[in-house]
PDB file of N, CA and C in Angstrom:
ATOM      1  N   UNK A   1       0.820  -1.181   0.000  1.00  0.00           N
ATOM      2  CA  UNK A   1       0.000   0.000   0.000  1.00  0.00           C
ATOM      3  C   UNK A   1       0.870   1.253   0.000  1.00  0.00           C
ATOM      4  N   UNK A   2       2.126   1.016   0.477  1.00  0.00           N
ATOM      5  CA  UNK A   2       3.218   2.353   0.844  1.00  0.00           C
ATOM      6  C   UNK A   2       3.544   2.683  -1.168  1.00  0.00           C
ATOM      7  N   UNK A   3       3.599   1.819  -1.770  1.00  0.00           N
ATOM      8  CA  UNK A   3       3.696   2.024  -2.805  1.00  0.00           C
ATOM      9  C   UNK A   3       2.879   2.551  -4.326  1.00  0.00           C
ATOM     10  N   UNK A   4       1.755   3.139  -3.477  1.00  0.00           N
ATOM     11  CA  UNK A   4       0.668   3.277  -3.920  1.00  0.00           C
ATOM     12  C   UNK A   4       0.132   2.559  -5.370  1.00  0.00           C
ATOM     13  N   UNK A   5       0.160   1.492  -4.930  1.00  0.00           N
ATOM     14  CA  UNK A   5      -0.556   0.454  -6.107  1.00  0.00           C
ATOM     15  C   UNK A   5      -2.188   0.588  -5.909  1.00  0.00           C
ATOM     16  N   UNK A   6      -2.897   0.765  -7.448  1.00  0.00           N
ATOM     17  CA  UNK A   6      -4.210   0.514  -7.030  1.00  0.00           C
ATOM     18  C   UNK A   6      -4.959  -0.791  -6.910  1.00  0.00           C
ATOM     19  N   UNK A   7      -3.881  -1.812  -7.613  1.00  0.00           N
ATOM     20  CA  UNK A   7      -4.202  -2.974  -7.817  1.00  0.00           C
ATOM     21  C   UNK A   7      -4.468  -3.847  -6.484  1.00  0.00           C
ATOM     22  N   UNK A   8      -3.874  -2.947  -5.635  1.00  0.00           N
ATOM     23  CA  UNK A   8      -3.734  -3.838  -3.887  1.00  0.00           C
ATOM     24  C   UNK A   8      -5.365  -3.459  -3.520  1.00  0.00           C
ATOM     25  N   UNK A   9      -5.829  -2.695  -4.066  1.00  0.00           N
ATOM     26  CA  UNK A   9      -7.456  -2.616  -3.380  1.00  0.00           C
ATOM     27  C   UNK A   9      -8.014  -3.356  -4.024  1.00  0.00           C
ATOM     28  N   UNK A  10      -8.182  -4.096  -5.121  1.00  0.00           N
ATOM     29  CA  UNK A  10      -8.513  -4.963  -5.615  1.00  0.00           C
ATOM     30  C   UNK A  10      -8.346  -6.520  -4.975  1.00  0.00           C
ATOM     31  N   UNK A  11      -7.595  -6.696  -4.347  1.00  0.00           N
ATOM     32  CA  UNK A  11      -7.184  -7.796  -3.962  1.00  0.00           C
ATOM     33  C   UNK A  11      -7.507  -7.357  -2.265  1.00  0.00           C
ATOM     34  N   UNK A  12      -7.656  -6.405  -2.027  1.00  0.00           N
ATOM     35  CA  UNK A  12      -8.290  -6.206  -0.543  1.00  0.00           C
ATOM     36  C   UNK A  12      -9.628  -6.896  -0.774  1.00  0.00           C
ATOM     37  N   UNK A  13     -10.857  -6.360  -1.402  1.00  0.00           N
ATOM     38  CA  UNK A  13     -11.777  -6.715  -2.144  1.00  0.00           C
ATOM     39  C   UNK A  13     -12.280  -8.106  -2.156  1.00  0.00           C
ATOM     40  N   UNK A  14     -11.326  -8.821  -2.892  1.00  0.00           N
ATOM     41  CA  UNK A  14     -11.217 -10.151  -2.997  1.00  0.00           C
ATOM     42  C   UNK A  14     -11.640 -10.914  -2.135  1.00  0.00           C
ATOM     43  N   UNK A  15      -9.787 -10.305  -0.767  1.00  0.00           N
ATOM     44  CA  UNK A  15     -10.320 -11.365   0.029  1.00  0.00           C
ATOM     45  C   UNK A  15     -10.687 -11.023   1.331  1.00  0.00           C
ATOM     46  N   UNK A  16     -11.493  -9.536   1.832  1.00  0.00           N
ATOM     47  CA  UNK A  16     -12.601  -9.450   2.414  1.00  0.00           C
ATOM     48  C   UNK A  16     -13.720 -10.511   1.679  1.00  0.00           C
ATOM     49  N   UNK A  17     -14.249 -10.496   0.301  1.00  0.00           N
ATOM     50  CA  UNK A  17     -15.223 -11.454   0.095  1.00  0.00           C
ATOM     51  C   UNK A  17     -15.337 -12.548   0.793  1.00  0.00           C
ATOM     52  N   UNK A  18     -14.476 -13.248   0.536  1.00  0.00           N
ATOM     53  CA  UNK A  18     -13.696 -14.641   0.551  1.00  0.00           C
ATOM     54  C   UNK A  18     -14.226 -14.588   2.339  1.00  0.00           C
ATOM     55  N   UNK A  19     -13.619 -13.602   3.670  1.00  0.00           N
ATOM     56  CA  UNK A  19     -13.773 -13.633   3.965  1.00  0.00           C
ATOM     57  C   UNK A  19     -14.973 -13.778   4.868  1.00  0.00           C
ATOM     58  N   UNK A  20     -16.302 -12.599   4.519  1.00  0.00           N
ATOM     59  CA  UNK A  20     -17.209 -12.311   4.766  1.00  0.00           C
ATOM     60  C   UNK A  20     -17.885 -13.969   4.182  1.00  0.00           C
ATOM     61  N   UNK A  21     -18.061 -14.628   3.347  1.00  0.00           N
ATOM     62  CA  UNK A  21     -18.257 -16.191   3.015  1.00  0.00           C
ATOM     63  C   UNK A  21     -17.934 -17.040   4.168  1.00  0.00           C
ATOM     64  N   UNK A  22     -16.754 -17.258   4.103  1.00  0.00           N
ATOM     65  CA  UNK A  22     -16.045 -17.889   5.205  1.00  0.00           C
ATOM     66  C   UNK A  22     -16.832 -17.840   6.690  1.00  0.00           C
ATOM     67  N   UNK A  23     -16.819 -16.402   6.859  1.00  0.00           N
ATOM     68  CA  UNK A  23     -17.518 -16.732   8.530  1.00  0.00           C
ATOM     69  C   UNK A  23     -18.631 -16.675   8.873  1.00  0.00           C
ATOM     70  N   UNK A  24     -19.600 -16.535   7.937  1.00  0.00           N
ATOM     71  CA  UNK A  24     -20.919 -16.815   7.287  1.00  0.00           C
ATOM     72  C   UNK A  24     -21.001 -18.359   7.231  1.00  0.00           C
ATOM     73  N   UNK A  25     -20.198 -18.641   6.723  1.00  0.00           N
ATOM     74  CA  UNK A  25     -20.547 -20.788   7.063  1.00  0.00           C
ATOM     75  C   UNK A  25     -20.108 -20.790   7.995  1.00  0.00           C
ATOM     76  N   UNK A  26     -19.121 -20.303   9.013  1.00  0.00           N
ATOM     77  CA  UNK A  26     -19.194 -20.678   9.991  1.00  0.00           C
ATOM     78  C   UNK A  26     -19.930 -20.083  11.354  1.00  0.00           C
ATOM     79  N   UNK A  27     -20.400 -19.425  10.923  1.00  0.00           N
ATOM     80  CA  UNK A  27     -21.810 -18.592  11.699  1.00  0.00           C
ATOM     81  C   UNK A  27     -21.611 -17.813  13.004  1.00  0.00           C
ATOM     82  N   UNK A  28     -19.917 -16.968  12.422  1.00  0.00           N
ATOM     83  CA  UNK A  28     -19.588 -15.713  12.886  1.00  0.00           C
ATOM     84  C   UNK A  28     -19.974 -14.766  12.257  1.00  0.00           C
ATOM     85  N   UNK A  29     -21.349 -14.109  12.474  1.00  0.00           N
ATOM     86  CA  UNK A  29     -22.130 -13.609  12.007  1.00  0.00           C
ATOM     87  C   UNK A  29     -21.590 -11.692  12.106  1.00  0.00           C
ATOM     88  N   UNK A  30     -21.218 -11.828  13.302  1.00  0.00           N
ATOM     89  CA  UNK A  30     -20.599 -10.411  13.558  1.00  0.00           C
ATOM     90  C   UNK A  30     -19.195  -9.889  12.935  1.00  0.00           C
ATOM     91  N   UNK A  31     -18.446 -10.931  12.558  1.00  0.00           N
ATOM     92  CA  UNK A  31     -17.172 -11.471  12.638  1.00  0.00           C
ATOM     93  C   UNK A  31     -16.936 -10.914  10.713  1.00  0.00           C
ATOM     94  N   UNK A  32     -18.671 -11.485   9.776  1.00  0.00           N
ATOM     95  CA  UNK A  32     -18.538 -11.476   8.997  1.00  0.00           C
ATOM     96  C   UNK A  32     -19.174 -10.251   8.335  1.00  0.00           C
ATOM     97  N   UNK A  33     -20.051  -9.367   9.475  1.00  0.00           N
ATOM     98  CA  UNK A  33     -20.752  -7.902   9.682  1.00  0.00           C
ATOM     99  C   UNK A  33     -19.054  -7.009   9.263  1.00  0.00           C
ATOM    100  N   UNK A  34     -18.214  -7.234   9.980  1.00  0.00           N
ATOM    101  CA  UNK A  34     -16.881  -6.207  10.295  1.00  0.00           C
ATOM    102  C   UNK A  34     -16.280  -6.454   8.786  1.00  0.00           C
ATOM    103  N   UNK A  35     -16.364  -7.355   8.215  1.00  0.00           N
ATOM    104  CA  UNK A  35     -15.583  -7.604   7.224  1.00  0.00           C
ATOM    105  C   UNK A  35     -16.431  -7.100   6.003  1.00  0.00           C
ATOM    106  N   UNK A  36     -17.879  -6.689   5.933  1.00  0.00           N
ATOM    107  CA  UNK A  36     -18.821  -6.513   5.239  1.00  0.00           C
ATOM    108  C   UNK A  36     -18.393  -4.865   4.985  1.00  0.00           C
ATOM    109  N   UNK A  37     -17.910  -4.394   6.391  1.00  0.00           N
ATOM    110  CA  UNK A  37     -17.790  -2.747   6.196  1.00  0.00           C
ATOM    111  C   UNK A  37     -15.969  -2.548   6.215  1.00  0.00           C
ATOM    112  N   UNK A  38     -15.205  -4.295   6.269  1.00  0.00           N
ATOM    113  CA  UNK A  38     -14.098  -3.508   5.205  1.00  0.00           C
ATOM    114  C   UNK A  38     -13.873  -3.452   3.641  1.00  0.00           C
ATOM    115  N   UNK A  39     -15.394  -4.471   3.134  1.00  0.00           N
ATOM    116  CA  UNK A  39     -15.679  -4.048   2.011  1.00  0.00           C
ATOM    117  C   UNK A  39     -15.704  -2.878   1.565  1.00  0.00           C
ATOM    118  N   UNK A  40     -16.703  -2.626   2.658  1.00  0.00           N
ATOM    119  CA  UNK A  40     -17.124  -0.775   2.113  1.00  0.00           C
ATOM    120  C   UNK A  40     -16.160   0.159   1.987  1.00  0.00           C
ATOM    121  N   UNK A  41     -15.288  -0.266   3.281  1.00  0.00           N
ATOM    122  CA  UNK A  41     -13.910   0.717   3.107  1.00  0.00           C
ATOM    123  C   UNK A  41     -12.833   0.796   1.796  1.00  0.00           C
ATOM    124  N   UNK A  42     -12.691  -0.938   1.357  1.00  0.00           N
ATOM    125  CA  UNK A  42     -11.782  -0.770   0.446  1.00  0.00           C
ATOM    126  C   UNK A  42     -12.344  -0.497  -1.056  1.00  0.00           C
ATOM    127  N   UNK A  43     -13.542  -0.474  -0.990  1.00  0.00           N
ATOM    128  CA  UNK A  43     -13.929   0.193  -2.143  1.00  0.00           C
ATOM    129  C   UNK A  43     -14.204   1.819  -2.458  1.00  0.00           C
ATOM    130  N   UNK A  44     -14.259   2.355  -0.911  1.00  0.00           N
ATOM    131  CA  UNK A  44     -14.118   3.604  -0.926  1.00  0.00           C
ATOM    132  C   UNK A  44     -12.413   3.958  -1.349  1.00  0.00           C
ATOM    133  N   UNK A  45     -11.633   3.243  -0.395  1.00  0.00           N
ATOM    134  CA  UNK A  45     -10.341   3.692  -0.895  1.00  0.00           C
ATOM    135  C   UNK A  45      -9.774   3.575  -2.425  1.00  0.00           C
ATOM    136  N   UNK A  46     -10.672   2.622  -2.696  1.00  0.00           N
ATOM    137  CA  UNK A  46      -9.862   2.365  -4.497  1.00  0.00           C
ATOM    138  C   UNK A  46     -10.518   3.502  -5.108  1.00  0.00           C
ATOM    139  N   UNK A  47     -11.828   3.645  -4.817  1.00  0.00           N
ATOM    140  CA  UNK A  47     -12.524   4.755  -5.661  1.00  0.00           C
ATOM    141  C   UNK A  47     -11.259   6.441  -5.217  1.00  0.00           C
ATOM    142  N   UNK A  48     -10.969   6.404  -4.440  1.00  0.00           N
ATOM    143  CA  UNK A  48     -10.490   7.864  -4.026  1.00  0.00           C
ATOM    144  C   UNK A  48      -8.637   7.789  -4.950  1.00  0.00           C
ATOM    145  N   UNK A  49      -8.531   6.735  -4.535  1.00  0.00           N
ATOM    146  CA  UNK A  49      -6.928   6.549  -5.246  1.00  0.00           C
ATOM    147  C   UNK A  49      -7.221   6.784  -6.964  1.00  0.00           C
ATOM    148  N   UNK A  50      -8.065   6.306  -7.362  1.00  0.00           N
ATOM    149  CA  UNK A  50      -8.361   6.249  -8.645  1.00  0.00           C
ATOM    150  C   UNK A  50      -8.278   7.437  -9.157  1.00  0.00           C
ATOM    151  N   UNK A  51      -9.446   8.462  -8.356  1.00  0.00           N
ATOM    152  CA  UNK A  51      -9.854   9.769  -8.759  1.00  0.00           C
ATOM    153  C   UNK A  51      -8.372  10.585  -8.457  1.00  0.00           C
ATOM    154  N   UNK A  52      -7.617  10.034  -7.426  1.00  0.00           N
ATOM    155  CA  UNK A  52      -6.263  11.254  -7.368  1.00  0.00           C
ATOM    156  C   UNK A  52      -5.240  10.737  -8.271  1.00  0.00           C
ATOM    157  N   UNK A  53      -4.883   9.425  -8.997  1.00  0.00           N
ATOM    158  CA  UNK A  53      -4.342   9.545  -9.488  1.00  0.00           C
ATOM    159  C   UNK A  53      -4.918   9.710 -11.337  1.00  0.00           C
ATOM    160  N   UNK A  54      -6.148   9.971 -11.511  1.00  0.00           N
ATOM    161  CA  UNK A  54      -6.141  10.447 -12.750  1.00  0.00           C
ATOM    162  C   UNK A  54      -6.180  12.433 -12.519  1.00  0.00           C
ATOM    163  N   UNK A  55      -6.272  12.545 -11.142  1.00  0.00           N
ATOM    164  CA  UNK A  55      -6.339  14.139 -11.345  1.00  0.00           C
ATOM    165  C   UNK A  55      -4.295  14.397 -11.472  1.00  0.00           C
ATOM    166  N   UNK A  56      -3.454  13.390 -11.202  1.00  0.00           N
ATOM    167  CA  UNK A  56      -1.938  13.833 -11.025  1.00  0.00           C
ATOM    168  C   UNK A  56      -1.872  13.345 -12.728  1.00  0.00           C
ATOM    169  N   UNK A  57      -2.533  12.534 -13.354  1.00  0.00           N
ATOM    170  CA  UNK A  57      -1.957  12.317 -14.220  1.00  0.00           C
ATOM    171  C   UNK A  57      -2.504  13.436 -15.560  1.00  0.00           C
ATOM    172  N   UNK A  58      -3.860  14.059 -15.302  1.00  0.00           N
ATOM    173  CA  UNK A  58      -4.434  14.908 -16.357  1.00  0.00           C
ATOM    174  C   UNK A  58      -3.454  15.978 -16.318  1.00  0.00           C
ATOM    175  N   UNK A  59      -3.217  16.387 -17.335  1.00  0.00           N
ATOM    176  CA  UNK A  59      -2.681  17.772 -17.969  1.00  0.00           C
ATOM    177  C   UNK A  59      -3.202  18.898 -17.318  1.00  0.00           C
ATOM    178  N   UNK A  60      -2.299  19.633 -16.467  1.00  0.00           N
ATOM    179  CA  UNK A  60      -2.939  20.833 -15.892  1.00  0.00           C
ATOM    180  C   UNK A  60      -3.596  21.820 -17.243  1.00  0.00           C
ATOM    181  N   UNK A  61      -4.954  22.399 -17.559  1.00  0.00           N
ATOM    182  CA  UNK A  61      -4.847  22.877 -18.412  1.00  0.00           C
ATOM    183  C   UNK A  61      -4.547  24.408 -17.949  1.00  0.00           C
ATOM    184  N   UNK A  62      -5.101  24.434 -16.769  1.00  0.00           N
ATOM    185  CA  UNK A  62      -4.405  26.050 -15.931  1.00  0.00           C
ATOM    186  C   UNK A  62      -3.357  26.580 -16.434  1.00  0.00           C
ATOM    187  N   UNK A  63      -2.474  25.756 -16.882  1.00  0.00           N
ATOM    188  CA  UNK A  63      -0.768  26.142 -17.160  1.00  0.00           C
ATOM    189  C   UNK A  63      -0.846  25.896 -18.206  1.00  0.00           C
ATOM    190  N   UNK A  64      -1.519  25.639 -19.275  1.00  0.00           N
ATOM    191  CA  UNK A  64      -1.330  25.641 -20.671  1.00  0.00           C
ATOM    192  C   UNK A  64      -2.071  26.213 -21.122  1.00  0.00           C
ATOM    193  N   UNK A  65      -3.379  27.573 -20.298  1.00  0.00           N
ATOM    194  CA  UNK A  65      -3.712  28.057 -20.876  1.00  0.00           C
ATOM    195  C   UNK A  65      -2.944  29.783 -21.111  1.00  0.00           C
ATOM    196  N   UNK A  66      -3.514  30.068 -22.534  1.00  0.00           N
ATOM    197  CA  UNK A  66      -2.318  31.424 -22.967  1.00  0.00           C
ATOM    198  C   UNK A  66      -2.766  32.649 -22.150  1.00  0.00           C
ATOM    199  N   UNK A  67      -2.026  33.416 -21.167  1.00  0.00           N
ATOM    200  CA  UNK A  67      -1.852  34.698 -21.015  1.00  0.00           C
ATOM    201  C   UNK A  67      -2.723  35.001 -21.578  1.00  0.00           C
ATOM    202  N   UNK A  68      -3.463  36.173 -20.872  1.00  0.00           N
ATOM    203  CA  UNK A  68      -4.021  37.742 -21.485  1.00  0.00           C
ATOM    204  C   UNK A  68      -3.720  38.561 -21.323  1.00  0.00           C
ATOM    205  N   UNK A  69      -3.332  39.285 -22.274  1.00  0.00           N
ATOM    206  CA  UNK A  69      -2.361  40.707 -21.454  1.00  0.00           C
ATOM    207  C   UNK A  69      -3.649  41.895 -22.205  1.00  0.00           C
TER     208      UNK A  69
END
């Protein structure tokens, strides 16, 4: 994550699923509640990484637009 990959929220994703399944058959019901809202989290975080790195990667047009004198 220090490396800011977006691909690692994807695979957060994953295996929260995996998880939230998991303790659902085994009928840690609360266990699989917590893991339900680190769904929510890591899809909030991919969504926010996404949006900052297409705003670092767009072309400032501020600075390429021409002077008015």
């Amino acid at each position: 994550m220090a490396h800011k990959r977006v691909q690692c929220w994807l695979l957060w994703l994953v295996v929260d699923v995996v998880y939230v399944g998991m303790f659902l058959w085994l009928g840690m019901y609360v266990t699989a509640a917590l893991y339900a809202v680190f769904i929510g989290l890591a899809v909030y975080g991919w969504q926010q990484w996404r949006l900052a790195l297409a705003q670092q990667s767009a072309p400032d047009t501020a600075a390429q637009a021409p002077c008015a004198s």
